[in-house]
Protein backbone atom coordinates (compact mmCIF):
# COMPACT_ATOMS: atom_id res chain seq x y z
CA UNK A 1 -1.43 12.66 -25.90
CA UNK A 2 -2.84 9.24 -26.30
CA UNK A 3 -6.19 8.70 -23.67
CA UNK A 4 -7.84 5.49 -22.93
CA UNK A 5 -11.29 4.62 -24.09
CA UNK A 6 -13.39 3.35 -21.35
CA UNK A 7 -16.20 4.12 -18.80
CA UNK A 8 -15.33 5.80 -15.82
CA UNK A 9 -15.56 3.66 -12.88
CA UNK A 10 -17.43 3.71 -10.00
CA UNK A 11 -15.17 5.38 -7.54
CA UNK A 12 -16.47 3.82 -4.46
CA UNK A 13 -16.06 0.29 -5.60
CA UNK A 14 -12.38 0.93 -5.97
CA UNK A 15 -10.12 -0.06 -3.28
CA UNK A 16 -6.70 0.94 -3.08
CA UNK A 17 -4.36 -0.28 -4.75
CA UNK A 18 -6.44 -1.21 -7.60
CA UNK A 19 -6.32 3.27 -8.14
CA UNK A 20 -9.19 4.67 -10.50
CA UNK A 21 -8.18 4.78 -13.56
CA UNK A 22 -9.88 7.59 -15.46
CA UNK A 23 -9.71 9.60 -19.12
CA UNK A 24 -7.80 12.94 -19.02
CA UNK A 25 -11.26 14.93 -19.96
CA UNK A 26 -12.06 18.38 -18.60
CA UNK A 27 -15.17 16.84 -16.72
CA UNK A 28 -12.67 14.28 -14.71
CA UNK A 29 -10.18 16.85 -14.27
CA UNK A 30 -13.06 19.19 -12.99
CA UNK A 31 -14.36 16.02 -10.62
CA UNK A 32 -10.56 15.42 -9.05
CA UNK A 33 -11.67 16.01 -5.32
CA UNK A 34 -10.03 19.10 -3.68
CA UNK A 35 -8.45 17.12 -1.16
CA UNK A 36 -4.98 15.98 -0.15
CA UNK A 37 -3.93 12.42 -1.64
CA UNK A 38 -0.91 11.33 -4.41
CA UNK A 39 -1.47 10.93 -8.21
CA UNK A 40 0.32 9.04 -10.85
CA UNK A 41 0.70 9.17 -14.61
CA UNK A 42 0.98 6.19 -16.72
CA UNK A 43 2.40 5.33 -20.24
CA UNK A 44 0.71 3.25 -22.82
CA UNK A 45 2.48 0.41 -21.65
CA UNK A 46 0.84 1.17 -18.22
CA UNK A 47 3.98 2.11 -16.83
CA UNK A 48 4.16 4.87 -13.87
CA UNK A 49 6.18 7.68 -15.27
CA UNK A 50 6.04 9.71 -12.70
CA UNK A 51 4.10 9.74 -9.07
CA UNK A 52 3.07 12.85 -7.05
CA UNK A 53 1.53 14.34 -3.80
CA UNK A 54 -0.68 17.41 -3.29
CA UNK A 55 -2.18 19.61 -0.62
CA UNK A 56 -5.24 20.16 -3.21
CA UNK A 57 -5.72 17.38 -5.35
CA UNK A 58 -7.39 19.29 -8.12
CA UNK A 59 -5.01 21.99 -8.39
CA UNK A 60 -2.43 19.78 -8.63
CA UNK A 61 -3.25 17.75 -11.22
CA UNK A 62 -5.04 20.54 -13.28
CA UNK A 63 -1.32 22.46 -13.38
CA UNK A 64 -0.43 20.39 -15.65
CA UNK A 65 -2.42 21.27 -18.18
CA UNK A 66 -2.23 25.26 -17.63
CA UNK A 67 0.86 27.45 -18.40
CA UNK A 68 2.89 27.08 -15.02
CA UNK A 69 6.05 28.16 -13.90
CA UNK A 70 7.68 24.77 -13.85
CA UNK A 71 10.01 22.99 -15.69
CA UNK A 72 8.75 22.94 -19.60
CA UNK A 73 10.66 19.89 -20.84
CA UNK A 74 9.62 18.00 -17.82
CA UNK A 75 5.88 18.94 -18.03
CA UNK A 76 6.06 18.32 -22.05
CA UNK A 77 8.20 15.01 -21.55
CA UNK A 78 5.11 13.86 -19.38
CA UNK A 79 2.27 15.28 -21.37
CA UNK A 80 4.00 12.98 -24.47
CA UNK A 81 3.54 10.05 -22.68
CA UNK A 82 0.76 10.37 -20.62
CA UNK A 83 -1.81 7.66 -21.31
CA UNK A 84 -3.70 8.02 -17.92
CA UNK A 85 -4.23 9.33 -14.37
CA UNK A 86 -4.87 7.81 -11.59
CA UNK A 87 -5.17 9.05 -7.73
CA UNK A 88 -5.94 8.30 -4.05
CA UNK A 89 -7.97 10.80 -1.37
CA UNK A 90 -5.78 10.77 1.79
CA UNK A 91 -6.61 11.98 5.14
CA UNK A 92 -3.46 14.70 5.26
CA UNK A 93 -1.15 16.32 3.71
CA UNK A 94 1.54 13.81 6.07
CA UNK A 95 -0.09 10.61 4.46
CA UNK A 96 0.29 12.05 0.91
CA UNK A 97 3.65 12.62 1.56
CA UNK A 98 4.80 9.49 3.11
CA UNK A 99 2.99 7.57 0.31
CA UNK A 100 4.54 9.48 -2.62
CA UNK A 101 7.54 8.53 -1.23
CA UNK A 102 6.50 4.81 -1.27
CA UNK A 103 5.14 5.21 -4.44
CA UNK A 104 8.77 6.24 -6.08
CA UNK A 105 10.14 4.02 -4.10
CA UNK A 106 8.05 0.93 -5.56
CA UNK A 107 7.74 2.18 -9.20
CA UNK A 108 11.26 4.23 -10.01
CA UNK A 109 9.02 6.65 -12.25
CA UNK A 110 11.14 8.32 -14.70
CA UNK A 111 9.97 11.53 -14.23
CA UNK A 112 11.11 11.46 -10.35
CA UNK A 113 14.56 10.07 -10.94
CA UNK A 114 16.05 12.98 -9.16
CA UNK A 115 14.04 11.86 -5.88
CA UNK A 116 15.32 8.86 -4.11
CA UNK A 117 14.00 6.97 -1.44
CA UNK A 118 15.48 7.78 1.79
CA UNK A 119 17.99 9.53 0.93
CA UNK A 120 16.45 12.81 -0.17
CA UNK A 121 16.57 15.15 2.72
CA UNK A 122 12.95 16.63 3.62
CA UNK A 123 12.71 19.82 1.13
CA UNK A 124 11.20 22.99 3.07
CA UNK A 125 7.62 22.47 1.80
CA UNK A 126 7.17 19.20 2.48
CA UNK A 127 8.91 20.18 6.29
CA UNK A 128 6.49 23.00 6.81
CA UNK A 129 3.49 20.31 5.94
CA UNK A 130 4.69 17.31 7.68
CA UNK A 131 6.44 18.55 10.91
CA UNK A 132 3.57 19.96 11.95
CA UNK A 133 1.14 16.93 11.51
CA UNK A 134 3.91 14.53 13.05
CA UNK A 135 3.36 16.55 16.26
CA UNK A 136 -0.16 17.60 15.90
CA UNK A 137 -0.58 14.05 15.46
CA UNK A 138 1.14 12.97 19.10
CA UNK A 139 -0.03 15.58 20.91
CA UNK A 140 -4.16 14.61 20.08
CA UNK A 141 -3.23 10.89 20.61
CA UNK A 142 -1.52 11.77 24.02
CA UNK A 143 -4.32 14.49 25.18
CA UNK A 144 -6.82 11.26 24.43
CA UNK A 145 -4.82 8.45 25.87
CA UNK A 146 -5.28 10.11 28.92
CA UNK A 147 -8.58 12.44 28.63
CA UNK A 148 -10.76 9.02 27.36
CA UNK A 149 -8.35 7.31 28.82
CA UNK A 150 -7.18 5.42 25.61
CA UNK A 151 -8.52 1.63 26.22
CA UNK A 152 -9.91 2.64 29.62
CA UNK A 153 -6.82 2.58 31.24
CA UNK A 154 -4.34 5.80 32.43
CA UNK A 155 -0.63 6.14 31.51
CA UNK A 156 0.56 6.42 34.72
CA UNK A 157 -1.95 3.98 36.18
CA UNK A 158 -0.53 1.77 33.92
CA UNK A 159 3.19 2.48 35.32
CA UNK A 160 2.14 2.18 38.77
CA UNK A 161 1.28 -1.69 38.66
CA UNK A 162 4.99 -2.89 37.97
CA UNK A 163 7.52 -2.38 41.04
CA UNK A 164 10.40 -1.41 40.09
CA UNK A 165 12.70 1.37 41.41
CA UNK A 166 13.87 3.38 38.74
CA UNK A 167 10.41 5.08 38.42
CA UNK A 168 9.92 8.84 39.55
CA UNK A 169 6.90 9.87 41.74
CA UNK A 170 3.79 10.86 39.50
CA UNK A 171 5.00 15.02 39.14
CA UNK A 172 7.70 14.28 37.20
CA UNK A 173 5.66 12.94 34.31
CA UNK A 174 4.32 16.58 34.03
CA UNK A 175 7.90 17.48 32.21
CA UNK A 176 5.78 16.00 28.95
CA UNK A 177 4.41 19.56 28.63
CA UNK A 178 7.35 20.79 28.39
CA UNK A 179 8.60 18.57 25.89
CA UNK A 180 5.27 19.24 23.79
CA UNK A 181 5.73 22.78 24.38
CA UNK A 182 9.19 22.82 23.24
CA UNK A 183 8.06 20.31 19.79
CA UNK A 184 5.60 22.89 19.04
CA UNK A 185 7.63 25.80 19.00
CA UNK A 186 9.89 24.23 16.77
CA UNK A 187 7.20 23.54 14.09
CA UNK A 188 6.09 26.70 14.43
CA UNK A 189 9.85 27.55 14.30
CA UNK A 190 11.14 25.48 11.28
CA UNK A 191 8.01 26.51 9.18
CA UNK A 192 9.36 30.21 9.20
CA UNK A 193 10.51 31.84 5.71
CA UNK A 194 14.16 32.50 6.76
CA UNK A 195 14.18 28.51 8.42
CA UNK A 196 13.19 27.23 5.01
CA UNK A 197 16.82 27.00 3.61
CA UNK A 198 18.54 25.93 7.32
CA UNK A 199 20.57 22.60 6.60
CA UNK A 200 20.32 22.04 10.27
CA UNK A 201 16.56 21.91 10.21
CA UNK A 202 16.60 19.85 6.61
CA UNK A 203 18.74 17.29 8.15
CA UNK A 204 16.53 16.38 10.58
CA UNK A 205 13.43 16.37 9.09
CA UNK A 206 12.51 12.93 8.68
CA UNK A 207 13.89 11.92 11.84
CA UNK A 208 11.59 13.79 13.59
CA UNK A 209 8.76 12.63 11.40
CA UNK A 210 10.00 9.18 12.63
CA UNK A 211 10.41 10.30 16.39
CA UNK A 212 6.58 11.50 16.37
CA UNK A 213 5.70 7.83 14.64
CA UNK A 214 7.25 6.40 16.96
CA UNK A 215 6.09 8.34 20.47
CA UNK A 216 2.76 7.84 18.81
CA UNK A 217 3.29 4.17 18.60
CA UNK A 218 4.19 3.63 22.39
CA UNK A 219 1.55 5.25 23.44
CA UNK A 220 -0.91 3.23 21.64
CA UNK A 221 0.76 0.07 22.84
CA UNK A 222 1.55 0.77 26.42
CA UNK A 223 -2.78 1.77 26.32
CA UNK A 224 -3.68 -1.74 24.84
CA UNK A 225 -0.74 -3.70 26.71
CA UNK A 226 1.14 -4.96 24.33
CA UNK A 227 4.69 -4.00 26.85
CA UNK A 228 7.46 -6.54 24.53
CA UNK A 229 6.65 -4.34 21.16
CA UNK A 230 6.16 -1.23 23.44
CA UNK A 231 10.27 -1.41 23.91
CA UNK A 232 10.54 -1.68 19.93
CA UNK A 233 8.67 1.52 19.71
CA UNK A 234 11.01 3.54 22.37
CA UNK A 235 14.00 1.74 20.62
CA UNK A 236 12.64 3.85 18.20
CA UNK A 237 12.09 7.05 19.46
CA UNK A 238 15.75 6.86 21.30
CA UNK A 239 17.56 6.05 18.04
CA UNK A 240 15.64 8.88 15.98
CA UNK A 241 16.39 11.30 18.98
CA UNK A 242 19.88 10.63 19.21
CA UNK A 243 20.14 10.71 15.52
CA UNK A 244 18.48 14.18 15.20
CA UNK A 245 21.00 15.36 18.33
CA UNK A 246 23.68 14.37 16.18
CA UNK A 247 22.48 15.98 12.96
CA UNK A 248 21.95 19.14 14.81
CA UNK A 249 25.14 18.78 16.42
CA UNK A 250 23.84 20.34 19.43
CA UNK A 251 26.11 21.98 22.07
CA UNK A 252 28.82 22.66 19.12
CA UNK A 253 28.28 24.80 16.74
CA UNK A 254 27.20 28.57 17.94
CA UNK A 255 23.83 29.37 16.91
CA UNK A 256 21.87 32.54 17.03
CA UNK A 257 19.44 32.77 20.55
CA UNK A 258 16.17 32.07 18.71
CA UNK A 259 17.33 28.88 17.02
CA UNK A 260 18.89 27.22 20.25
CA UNK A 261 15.52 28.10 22.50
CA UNK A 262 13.64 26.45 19.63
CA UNK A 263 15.22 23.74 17.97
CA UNK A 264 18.45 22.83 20.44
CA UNK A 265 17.01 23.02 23.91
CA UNK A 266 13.44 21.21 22.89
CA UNK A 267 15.58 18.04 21.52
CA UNK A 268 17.95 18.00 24.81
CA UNK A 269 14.96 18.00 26.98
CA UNK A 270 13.16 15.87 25.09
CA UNK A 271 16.65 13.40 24.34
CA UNK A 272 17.06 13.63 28.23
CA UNK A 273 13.57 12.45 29.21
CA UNK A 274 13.48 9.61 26.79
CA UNK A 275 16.54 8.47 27.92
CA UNK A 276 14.95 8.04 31.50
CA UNK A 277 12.21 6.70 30.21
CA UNK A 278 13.90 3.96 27.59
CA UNK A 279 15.63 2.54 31.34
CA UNK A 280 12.14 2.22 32.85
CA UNK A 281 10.59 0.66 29.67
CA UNK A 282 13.35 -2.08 30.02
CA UNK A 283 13.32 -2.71 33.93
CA UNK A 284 9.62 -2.82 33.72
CA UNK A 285 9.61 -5.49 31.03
CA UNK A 286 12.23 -7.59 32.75
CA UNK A 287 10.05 -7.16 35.51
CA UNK A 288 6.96 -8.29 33.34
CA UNK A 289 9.18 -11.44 32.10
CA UNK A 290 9.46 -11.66 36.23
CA UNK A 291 13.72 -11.79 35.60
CA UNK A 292 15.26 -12.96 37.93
CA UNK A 293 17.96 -10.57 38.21
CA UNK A 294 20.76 -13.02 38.13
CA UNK A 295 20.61 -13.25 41.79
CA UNK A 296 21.46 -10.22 42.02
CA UNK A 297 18.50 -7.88 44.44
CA UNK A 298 15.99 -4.95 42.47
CA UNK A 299 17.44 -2.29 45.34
CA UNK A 300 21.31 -3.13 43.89
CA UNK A 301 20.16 -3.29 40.11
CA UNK A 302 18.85 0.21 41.09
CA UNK A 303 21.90 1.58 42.28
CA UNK A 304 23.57 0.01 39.21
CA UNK A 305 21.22 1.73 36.74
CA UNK A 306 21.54 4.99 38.40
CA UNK A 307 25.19 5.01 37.93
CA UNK A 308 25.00 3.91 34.65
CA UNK A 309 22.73 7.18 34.18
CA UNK A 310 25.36 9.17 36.08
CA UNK A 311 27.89 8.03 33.23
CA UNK A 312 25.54 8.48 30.46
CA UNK A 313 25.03 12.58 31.52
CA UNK A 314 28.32 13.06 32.38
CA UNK A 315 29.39 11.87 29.00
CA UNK A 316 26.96 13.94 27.37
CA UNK A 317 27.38 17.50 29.08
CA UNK A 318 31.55 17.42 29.36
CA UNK A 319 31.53 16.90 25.19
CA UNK A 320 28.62 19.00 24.47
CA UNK A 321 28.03 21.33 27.84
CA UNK A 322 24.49 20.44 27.36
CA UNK A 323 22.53 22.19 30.54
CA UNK A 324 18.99 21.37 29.43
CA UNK A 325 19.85 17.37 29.12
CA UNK A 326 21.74 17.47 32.54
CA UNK A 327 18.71 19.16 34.35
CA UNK A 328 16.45 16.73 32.89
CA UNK A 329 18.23 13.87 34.11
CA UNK A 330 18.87 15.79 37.59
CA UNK A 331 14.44 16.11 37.82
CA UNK A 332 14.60 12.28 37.32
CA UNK A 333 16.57 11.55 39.62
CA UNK A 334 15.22 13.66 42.67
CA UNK A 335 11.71 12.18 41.53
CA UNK A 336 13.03 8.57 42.13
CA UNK A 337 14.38 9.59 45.63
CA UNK A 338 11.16 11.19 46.35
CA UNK A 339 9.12 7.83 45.59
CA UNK A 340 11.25 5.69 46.98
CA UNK A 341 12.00 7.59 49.75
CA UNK A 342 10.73 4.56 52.26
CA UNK A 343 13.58 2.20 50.56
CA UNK A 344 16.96 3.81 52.39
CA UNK A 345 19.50 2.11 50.19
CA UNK A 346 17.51 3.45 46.91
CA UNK A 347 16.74 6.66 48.13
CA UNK A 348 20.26 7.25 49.46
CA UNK A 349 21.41 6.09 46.16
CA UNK A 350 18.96 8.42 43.83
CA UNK A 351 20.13 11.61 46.14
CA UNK A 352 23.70 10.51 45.58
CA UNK A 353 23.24 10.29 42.06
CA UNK A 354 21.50 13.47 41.71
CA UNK A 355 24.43 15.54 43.62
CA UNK A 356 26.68 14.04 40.90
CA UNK A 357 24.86 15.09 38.31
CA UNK A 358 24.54 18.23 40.21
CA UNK A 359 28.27 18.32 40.40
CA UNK A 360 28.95 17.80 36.87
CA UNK A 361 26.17 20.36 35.40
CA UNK A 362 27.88 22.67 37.62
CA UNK A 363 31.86 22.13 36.83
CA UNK A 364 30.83 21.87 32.57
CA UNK A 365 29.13 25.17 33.09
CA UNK A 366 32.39 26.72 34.58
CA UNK A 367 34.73 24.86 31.98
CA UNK A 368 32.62 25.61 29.11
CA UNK A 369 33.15 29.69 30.39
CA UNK A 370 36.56 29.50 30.38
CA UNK A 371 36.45 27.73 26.97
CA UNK A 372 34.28 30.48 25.75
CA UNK A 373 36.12 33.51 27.27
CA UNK A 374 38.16 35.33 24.77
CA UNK A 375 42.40 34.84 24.99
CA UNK A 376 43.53 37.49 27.78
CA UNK A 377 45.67 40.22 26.48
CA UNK A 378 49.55 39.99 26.16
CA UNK A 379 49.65 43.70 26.05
């Protein structure tokens, strides 16, 4: 193993991405912080031949070097080659993961070529490490966009300057601890021994990485203002929550009790709210552009939205019989009647709306019965 000849940097005058570059001695591989961040070996040729992440630094890297239960010829293949090692301290074990993957992304390491960059699905460890964060993550940044309040200013404050009609009254906006209820039980869910191996759950994992991103995102923006990009980031959200609603192929397959209370029913309350709430990002921003409405008055454009939400659930629970999306979309609707229930014509039109919805939880509930009962006997 060839090792370079130099003095060890000072660490704290090296910025990222100029990594320190050290020699593979026992007193360096005794200093490696025991912290989360990513490492990556070089060649002589100063080539990355391979890039990783760790939980524990130190550990990590010092495996390599012990008698391990991992692949021989890949550890030897990179022991032949490796010139030098260099790392980066992260904050979490989330951040180390996301940056391997730009790291093998950027450098094509030869050592990794069985990774690739997105289309691995999200193995169980790294599931277990980074669902977790993702939601840990939202939850602290929407607890303190509200408890500081995040740029001095309340969520719902925030909401209540632009008139528009498809808004509920302020209790609806309590459903987000459900949803956060819900997004924690499924961490606490997926990270379970006999999850580790469910395709369902693998096929979703970076999507929901992506969907707490993203929530994250709006929040942060709708606190500082900045309503065009705020659309960009529930864009977001809405694509990676229909995406993971397709993945899991909810309301379709039969899955045991545990798994639908956990995984199914937190996504179609949390697919059903967003869905609300991607409508009032948009009629608040054309309001914000002050649209004109093509002539057309904010009371009608209200009764047009509401039936385009009528269509939207209906569409939903007759293919998938999906109860906890329809209720969600039923509390939305009752909350708009209940706010606006000085304007008559939106009012009328919100309670109208929510007996169709009503109507069609109801009669999917009754067909998906029959569609479950087993064939009557001939005999």
């Amino acid at each position: 193993m060839h090792r370079v000849q130099q003095e060890r940097p000072d660490r704290s005058q090296v910025a990222w991405p100029d990594v320190v570059a050290l020699q593979v001695e026992r007193d360096f591989l005794r200093d490696i912080p025991e912290m989360p961040g990513v490492y990556l070996f070089r060649d002589g040729a100063d080539r990355v031949i391979y890039a990783g992440k760790a939980g524990n630094l130190r550990v990590r890297v010092n495996s390599y070097f012990w008698n391990t239960g991992e692949s021989v010829e890949k550890i030897e293949g990179i022991l032949e080659r490796l010139h030098r090692i260099e790392y980066r301290v992260l904050g979490s074990d989330l951040e180390a993961v996301i940056e391997e993957y730009r790291l093998i992304d950027e450098h094509k390491p030869a050592f990794n070529t069985k990774l690739r960059v997105p289309e691995r699905a999200l193995d169980a460890p790294d599931r277990i490490l980074i669902v977790p964060s993702a939601m840990q993550g939202m939850l602290k940044l929407y607890v303190l966009a509200n408890a500081l309040p995040l740029n001095g200013l309340n969520t719902g404050d925030i909401s209540d300057r632009f008139t528009v009609y498809f808004v509920p009254a302020g209790y609806v906006f309590s459903i987000w601890g459900l949803i956060y209820v819900g997004l924690i039980a499924y961490a606490i869910f997926q990270a379970l021994p006999a999850q580790r191996e469910n395709p369902r759950l693998r096929a979703v994992g970076w999507w929901v990485v992506l969907s707490g991103l993203a929530n994250s995102a709006w929040i942060f923006l709708w606190h500082y203002e900045l309503f065009p990009i705020t659309l960009v980031a529930m864009l977001i959200l809405l694509i990676s929550l229909i995406a993971i609603y397709l993945r899991l192929d909810i309301g379709r397959p039969r899955v045991k009790a545990a798994e639908k209370w956990f995984v199914d029913v937190p996504f179609s309350i949390y697919l059903g709210w967003i869905t609300v709430a991607t409508i009032a990002n948009v009629t608040s921003l054309l309001e914000y552009f002050a649209w004109g409405g093509w002539g057309i008055s904010n009371q009608i454009w209200a009764l047009i939205i509401l039936a385009v939400g009528v269509v939207v659930a209906g569409a939903v629970h007759l293919t998938r019989y999906d109860v906890a999306y329809m209720l969600v979309i039923l509390w939305a609707f009752i909350g708009i009647a209940i706010k606006h229930s000085e304007t008559s014509l939106v009012a009328t039109g919100a309670w109208i709306a929510s007996g169709l919805v009503f109507l069609l939880l109801v009669v999917g509930i009754l067909f998906n019965r029959k569609r479950m009962s087993p064939p009557a006997s001939l005999g």
